[in-house]
N, C-alpha and C. Protein backbone atom coordinates (compact mmCIF):
# COMPACT_ATOMS: atom_id res chain seq x y z
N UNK A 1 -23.55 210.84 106.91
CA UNK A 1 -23.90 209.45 107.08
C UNK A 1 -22.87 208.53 106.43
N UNK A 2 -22.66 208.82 105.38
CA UNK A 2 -21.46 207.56 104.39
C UNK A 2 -20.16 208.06 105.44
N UNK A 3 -19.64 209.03 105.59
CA UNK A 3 -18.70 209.13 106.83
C UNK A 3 -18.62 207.96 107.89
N UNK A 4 -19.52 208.35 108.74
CA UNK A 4 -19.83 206.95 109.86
C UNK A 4 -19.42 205.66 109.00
N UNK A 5 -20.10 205.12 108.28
CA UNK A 5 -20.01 204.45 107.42
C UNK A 5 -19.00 203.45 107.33
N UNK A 6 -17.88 204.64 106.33
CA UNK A 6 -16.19 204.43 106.22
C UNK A 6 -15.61 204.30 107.78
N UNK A 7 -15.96 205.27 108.60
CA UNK A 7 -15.11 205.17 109.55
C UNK A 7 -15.97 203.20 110.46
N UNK A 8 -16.95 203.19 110.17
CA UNK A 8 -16.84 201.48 110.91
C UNK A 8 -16.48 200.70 110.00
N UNK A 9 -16.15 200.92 108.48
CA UNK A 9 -16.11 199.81 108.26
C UNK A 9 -14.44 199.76 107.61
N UNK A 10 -13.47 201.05 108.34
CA UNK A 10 -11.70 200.87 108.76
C UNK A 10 -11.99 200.21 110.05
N UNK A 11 -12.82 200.67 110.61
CA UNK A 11 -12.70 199.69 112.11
C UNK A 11 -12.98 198.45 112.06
N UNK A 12 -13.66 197.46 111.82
CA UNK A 12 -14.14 196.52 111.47
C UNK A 12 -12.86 196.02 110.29
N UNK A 13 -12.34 196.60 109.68
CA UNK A 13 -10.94 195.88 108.86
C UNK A 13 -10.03 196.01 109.95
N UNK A 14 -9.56 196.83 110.65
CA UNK A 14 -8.52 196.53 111.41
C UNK A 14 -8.93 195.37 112.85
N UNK A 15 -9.79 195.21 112.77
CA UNK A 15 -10.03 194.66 114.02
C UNK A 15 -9.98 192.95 113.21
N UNK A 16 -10.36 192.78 112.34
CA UNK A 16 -10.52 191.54 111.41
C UNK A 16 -9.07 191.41 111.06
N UNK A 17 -7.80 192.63 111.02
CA UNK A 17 -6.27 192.48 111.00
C UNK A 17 -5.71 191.98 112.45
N UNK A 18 -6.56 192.41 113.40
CA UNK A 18 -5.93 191.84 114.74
C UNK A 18 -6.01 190.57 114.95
N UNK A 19 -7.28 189.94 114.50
CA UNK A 19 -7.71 188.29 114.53
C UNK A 19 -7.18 187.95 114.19
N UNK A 20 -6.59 188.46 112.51
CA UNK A 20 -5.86 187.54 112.02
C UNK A 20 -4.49 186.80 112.24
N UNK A 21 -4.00 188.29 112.55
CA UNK A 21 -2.97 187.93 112.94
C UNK A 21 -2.70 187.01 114.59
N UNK A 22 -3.29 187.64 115.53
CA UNK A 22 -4.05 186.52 116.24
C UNK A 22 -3.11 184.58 115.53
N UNK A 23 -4.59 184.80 114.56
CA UNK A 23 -4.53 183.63 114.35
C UNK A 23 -3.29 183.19 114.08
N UNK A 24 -2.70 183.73 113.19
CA UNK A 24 -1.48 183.68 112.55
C UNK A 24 -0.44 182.82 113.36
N UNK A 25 -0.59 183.75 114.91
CA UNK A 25 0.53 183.75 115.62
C UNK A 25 0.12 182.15 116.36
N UNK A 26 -0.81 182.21 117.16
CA UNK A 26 -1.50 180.99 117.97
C UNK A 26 -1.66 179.76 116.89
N UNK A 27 -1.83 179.87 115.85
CA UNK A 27 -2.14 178.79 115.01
C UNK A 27 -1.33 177.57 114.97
N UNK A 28 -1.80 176.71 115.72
CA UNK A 28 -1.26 174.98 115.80
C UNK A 28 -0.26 174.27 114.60
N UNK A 29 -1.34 174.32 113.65
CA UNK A 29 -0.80 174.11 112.72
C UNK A 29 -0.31 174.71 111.22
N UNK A 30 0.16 174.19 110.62
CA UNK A 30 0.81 174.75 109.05
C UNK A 30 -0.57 175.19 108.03
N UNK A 31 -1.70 174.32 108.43
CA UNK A 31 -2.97 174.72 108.00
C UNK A 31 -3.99 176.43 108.42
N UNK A 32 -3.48 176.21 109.49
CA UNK A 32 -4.21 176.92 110.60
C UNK A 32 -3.38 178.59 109.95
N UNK A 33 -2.41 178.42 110.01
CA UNK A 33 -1.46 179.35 109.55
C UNK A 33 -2.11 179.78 108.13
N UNK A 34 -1.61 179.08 106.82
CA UNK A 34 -2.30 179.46 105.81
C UNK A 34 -3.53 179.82 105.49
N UNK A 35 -4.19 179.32 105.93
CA UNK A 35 -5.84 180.26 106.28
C UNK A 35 -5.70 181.39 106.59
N UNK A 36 -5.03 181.75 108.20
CA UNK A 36 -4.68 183.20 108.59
C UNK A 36 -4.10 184.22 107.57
N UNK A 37 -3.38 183.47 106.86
CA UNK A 37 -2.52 184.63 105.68
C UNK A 37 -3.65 184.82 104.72
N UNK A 38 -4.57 183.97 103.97
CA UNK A 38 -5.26 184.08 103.36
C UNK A 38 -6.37 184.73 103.53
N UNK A 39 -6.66 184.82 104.82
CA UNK A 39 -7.95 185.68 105.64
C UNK A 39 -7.31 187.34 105.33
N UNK A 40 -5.79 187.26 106.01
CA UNK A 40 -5.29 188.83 105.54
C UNK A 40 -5.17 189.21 104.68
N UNK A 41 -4.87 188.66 103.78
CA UNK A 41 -5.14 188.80 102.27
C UNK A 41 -6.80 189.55 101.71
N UNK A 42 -7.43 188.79 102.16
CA UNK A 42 -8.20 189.03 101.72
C UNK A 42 -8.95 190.33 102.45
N UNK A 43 -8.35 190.62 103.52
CA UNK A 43 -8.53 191.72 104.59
C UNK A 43 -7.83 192.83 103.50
N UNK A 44 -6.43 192.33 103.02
CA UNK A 44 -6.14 193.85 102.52
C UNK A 44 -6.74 194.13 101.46
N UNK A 45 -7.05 192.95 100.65
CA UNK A 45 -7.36 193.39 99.54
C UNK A 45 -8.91 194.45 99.50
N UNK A 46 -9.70 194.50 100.78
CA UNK A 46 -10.52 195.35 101.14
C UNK A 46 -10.54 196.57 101.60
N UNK A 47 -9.49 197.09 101.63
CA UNK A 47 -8.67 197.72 102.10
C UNK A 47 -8.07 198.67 101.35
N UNK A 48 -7.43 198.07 100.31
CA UNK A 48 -7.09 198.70 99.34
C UNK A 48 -8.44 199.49 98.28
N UNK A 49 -9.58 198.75 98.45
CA UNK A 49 -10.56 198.79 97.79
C UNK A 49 -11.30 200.34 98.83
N UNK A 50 -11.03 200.01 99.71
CA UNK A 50 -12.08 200.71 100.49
C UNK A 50 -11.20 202.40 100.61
N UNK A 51 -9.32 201.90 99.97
CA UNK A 51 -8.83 203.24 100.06
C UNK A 51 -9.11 204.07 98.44
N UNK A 52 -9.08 203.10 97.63
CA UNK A 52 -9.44 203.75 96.43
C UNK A 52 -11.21 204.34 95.97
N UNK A 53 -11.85 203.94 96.86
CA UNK A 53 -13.05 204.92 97.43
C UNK A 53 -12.92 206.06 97.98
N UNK A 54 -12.39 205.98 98.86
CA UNK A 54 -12.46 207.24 99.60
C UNK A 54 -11.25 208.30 98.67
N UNK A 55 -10.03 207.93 97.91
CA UNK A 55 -9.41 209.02 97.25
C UNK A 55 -9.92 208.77 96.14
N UNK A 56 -10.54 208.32 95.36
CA UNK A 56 -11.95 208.46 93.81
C UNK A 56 -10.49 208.22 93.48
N UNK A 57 -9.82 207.27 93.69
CA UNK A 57 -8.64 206.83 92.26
C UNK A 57 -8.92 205.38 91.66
N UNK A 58 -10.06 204.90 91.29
CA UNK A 58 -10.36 203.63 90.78
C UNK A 58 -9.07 202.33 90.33
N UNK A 59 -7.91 202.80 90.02
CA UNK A 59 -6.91 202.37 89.56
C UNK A 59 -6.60 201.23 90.56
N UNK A 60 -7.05 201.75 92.01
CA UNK A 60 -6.36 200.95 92.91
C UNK A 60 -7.39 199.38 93.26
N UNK A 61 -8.44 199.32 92.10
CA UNK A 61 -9.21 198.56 92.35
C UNK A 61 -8.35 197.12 91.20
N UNK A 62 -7.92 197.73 90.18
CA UNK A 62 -6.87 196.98 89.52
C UNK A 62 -5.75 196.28 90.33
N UNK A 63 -5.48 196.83 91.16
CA UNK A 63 -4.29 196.35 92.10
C UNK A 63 -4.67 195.07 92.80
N UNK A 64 -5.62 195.68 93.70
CA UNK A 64 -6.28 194.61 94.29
C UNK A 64 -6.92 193.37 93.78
N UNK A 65 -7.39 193.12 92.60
CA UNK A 65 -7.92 192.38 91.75
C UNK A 65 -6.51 191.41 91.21
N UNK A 66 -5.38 191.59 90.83
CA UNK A 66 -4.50 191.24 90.92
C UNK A 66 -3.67 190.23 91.87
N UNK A 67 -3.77 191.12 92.86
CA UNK A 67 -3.32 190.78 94.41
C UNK A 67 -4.26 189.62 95.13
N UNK A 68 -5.50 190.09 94.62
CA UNK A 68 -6.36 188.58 94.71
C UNK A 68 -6.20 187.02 94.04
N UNK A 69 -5.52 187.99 92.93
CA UNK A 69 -5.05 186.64 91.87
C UNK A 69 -3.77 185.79 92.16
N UNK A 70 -2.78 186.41 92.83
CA UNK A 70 -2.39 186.32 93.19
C UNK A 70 -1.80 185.52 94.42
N UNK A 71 -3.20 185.71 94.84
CA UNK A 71 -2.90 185.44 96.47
C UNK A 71 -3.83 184.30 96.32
N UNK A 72 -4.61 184.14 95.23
CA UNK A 72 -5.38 182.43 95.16
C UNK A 72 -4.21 181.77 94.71
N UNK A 73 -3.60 182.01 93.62
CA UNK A 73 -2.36 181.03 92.95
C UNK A 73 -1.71 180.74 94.33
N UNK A 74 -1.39 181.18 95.01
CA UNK A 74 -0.17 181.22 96.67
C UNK A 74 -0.90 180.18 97.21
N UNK A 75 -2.27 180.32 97.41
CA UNK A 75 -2.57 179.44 98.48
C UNK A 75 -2.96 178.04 97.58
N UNK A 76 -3.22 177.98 96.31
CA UNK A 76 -2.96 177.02 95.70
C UNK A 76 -1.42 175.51 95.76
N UNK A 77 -0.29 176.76 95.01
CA UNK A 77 0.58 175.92 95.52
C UNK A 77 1.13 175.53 96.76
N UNK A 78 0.44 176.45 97.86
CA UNK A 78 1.00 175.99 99.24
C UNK A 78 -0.34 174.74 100.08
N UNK A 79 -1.41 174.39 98.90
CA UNK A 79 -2.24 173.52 99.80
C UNK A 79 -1.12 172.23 98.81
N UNK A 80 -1.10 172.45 97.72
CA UNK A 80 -0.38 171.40 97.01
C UNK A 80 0.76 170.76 97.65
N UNK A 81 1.52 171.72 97.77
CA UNK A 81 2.68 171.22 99.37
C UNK A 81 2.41 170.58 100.25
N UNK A 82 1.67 170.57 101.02
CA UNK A 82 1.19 170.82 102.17
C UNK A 82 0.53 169.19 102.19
N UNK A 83 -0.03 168.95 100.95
CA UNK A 83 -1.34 167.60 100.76
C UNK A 83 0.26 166.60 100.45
N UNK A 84 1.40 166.77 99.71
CA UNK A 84 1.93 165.74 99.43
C UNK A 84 2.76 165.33 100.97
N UNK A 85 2.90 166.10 101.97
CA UNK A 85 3.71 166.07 103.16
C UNK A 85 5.31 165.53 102.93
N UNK A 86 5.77 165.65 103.87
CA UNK A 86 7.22 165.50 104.50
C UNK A 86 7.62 164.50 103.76
């Protein structure tokens, strides 16, 4: 049963990687864009989580926690950009 499980919920991350990127690509604007990166972001960082489950190496939950931190500071200074314009 936890098998099934893992295996929908790699499917359900990669399919949430196709949107994104999707979005990424189609996205109008400079807004529209940063969301998309931030959506993947937050896609991998589940990812990473969901791989350090399945190999029992907890370490990789440190990574990701990081990478989250990370990736809020990013989208921080890029709304800051973004609000003062051209």
């Amino acid at each position: 049963m936890a098998d099934i499980i893992l295996q929908i919920a790699v499917v359900l991350i990669f399919l949430s990687i196709v949107f994104g990127v999707l979005r990424l690509v189609i996205g109008k604007t400079a807004i529209d864009r940063v969301v998309a990166i931030d959506m993947l972001t937050v896609v991998t960082i589940s990812l990473i989580a969901l791989y350090a489950h399945i190999s029992g190496r907890f370490v990789y939950l440190d990574v990701a926690l990081v990478y989250g931190l990370l990736s809020f500071l990013a989208v921080l200074a890029i709304a800051r950009f973004l609000e003062r314009g051209p």
